[in-house]
Protein backbone atom coordinates (compact mmCIF):
# COMPACT_ATOMS: atom_id res chain seq x y z
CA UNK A 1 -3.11 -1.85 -12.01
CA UNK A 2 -4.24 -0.03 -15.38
CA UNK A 3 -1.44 2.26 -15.28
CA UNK A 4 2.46 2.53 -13.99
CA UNK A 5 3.21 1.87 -10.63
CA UNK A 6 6.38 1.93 -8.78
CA UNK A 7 6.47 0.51 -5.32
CA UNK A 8 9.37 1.52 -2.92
CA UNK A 9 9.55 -0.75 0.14
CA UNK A 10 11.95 0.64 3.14
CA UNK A 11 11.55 -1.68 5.71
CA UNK A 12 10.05 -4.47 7.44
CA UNK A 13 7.04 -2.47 8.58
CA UNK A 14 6.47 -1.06 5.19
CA UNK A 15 6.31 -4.10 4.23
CA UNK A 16 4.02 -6.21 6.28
CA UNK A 17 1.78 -2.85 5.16
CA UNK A 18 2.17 -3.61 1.56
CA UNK A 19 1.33 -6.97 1.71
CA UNK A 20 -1.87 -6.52 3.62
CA UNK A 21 -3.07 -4.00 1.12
CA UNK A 22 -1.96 -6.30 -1.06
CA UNK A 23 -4.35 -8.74 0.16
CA UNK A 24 -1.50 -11.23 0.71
CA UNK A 25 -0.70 -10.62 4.93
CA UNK A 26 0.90 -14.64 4.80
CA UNK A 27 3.99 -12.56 2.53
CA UNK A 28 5.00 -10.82 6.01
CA UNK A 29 5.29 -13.96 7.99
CA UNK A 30 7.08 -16.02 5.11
CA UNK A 31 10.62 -17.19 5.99
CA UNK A 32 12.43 -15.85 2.06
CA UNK A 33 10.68 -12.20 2.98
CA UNK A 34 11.02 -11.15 6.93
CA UNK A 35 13.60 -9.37 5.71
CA UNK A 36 14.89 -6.61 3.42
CA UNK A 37 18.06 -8.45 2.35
CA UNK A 38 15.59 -11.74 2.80
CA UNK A 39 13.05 -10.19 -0.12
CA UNK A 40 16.25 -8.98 -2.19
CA UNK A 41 17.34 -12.50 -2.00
CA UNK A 42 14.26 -14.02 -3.15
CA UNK A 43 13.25 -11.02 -5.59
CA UNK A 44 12.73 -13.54 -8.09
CA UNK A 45 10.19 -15.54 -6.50
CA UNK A 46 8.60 -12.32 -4.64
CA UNK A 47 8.24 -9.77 -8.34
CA UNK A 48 5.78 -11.92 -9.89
CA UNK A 49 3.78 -12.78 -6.78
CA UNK A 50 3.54 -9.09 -6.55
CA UNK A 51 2.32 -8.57 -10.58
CA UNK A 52 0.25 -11.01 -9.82
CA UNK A 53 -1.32 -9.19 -7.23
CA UNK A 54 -1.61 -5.70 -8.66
CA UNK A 55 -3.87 -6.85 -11.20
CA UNK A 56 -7.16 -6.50 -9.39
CA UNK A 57 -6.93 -2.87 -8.32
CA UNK A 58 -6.54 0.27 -10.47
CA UNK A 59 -3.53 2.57 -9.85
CA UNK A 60 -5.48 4.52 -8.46
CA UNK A 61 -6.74 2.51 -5.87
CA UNK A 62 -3.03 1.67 -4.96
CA UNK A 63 -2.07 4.65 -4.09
CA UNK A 64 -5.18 5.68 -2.11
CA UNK A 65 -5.07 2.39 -0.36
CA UNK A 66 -0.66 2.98 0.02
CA UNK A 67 -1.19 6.06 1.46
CA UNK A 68 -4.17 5.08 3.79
CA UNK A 69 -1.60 2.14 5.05
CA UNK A 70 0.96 4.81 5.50
């Protein structure tokens, strides 16, 4: 992203939504992230696989494509 963005996952759902945005479905089916206390677990592996992902769309774009996802 070329700007700040926070990213506030709730739940599972939310979640398999983020990651297909995110271009990365495979997150929602992988055994450290099916769940909320799962990702929390793993945040350490998960951040930086996200970071790396928000690179190729601008802010912007995130939300738009966030709030299309719902």
């Amino acid at each position: 992203a070329d700007g700040d963005l926070i990213l506030t996952v709730g739940n599972d759902s939310q979640f398999r939504r983020f990651a297909e945005v995110a271009g990365q479905p495979q997150w929602a089916d992988d055994s450290r992230f099916l769940t909320n206390k799962l990702r929390v677990a793993h945040r350490t592996e998960l951040i930086p696989l996200i970071r790396q992902a928000t690179v190729f769309k601008t802010t912007a774009q995130w939300v738009d494509e966030l709030e299309a996802a719902g």
